[in-house]
N, C-alpha and C. Protein backbone atom coordinates (compact mmCIF):
# COMPACT_ATOMS: atom_id res chain seq x y z
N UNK A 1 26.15 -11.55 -2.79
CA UNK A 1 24.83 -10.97 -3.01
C UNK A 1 24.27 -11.44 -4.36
N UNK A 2 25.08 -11.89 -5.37
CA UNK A 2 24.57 -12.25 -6.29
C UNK A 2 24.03 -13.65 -6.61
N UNK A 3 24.72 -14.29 -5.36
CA UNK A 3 24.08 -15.89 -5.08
C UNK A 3 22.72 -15.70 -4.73
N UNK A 4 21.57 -15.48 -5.61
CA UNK A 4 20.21 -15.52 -5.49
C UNK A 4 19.48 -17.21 -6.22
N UNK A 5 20.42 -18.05 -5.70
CA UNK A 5 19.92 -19.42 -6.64
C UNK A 5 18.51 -19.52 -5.91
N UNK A 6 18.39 -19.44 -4.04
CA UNK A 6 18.03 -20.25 -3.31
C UNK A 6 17.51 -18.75 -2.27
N UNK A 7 16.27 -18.17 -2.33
CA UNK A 7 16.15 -16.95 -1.99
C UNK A 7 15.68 -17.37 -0.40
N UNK A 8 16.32 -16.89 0.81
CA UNK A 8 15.86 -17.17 1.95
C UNK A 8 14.47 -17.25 2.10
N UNK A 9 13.71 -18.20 2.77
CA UNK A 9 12.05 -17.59 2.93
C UNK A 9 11.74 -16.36 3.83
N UNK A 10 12.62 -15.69 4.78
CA UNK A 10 12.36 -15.00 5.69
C UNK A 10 12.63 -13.93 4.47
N UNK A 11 13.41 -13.54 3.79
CA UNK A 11 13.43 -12.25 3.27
C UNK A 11 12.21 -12.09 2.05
N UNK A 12 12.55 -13.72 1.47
CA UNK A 12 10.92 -13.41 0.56
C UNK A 12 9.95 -12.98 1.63
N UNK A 13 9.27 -13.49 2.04
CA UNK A 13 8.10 -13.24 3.27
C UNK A 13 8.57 -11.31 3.70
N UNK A 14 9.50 -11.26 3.74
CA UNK A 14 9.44 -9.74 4.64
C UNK A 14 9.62 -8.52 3.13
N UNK A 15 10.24 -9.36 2.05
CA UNK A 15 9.94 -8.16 1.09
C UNK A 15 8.84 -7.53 0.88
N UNK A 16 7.75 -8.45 0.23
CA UNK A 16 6.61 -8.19 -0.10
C UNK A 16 5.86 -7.87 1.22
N UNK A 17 5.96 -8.00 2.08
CA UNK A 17 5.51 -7.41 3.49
C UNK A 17 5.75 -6.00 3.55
N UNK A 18 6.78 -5.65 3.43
CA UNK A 18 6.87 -4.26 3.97
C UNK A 18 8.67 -3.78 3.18
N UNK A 19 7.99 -3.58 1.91
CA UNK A 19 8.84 -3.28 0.91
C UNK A 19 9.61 -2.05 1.46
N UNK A 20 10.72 -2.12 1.00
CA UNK A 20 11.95 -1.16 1.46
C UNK A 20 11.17 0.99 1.15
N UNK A 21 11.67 1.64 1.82
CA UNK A 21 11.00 3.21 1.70
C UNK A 21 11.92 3.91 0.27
N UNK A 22 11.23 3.97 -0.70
CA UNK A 22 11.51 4.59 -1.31
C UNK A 22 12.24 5.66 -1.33
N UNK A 23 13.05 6.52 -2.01
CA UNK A 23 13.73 7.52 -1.95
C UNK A 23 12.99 9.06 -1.67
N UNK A 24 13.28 10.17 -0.85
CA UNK A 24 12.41 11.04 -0.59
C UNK A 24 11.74 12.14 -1.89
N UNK A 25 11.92 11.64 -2.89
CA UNK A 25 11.05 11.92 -4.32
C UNK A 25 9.99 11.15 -3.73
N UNK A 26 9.37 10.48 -3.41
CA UNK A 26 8.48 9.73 -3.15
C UNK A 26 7.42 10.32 -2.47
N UNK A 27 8.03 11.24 -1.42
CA UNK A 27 7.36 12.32 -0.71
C UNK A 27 6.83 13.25 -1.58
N UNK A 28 7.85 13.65 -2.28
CA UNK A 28 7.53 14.75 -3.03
C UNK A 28 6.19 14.74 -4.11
N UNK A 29 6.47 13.68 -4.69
CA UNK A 29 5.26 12.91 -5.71
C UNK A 29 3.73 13.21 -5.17
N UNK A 30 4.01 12.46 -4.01
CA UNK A 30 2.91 12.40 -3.21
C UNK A 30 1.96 13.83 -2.70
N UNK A 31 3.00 14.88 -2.38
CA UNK A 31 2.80 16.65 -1.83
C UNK A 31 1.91 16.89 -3.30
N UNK A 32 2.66 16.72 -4.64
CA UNK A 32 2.50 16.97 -5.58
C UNK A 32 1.03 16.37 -6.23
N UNK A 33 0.63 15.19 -5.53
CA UNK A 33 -0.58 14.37 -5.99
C UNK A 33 -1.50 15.18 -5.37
N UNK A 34 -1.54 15.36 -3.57
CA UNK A 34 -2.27 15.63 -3.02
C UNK A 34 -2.70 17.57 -3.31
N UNK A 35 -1.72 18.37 -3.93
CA UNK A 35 -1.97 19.68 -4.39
C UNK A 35 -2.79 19.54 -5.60
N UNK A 36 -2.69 18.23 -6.88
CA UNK A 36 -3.43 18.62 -7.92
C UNK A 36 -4.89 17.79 -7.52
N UNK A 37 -4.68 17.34 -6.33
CA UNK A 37 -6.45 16.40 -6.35
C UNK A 37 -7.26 17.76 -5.50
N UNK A 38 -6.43 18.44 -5.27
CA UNK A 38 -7.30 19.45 -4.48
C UNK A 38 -7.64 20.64 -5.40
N UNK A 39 -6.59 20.93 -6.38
CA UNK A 39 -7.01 21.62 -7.50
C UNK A 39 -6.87 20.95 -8.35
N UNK A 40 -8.35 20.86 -9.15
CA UNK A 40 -8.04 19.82 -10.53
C UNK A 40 -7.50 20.50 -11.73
N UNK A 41 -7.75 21.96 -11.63
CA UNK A 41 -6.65 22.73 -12.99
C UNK A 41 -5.34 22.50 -12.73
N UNK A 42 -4.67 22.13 -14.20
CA UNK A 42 -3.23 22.22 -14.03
C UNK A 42 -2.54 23.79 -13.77
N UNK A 43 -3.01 24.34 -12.71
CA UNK A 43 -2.54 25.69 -12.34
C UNK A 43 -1.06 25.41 -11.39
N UNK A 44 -2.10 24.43 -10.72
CA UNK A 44 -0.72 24.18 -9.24
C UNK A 44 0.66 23.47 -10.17
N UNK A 45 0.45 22.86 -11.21
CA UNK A 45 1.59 22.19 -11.83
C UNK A 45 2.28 23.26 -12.62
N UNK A 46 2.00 24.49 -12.72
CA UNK A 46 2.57 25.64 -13.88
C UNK A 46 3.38 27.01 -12.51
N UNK A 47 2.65 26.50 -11.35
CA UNK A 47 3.09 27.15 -10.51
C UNK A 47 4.07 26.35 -9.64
């Protein structure tokens, strides 16, 4: 795995395509974005 001299083209091409799913913090971030765009006071972040 560390032999990266010579990077396949199929995996370059499919990384940047459809990058691997993040860890489910990612979700969470997101719950967390979409609660403070709906309230713009930092209330929902103290609660």
């Amino acid at each position: 795995m560390l032999i990266q001299v010579k990077p396949p083209a199929d995996r370059a091409g499919a990384a940047p395509a459809r990058p691997p799913r993040p860890p489910r913090l990612c979700v969470r971030s997101a719950r967390v974005r979409a609660r403070a765009r709906r309230t713009p006071p930092p209330v929902t972040a103290a609660a």
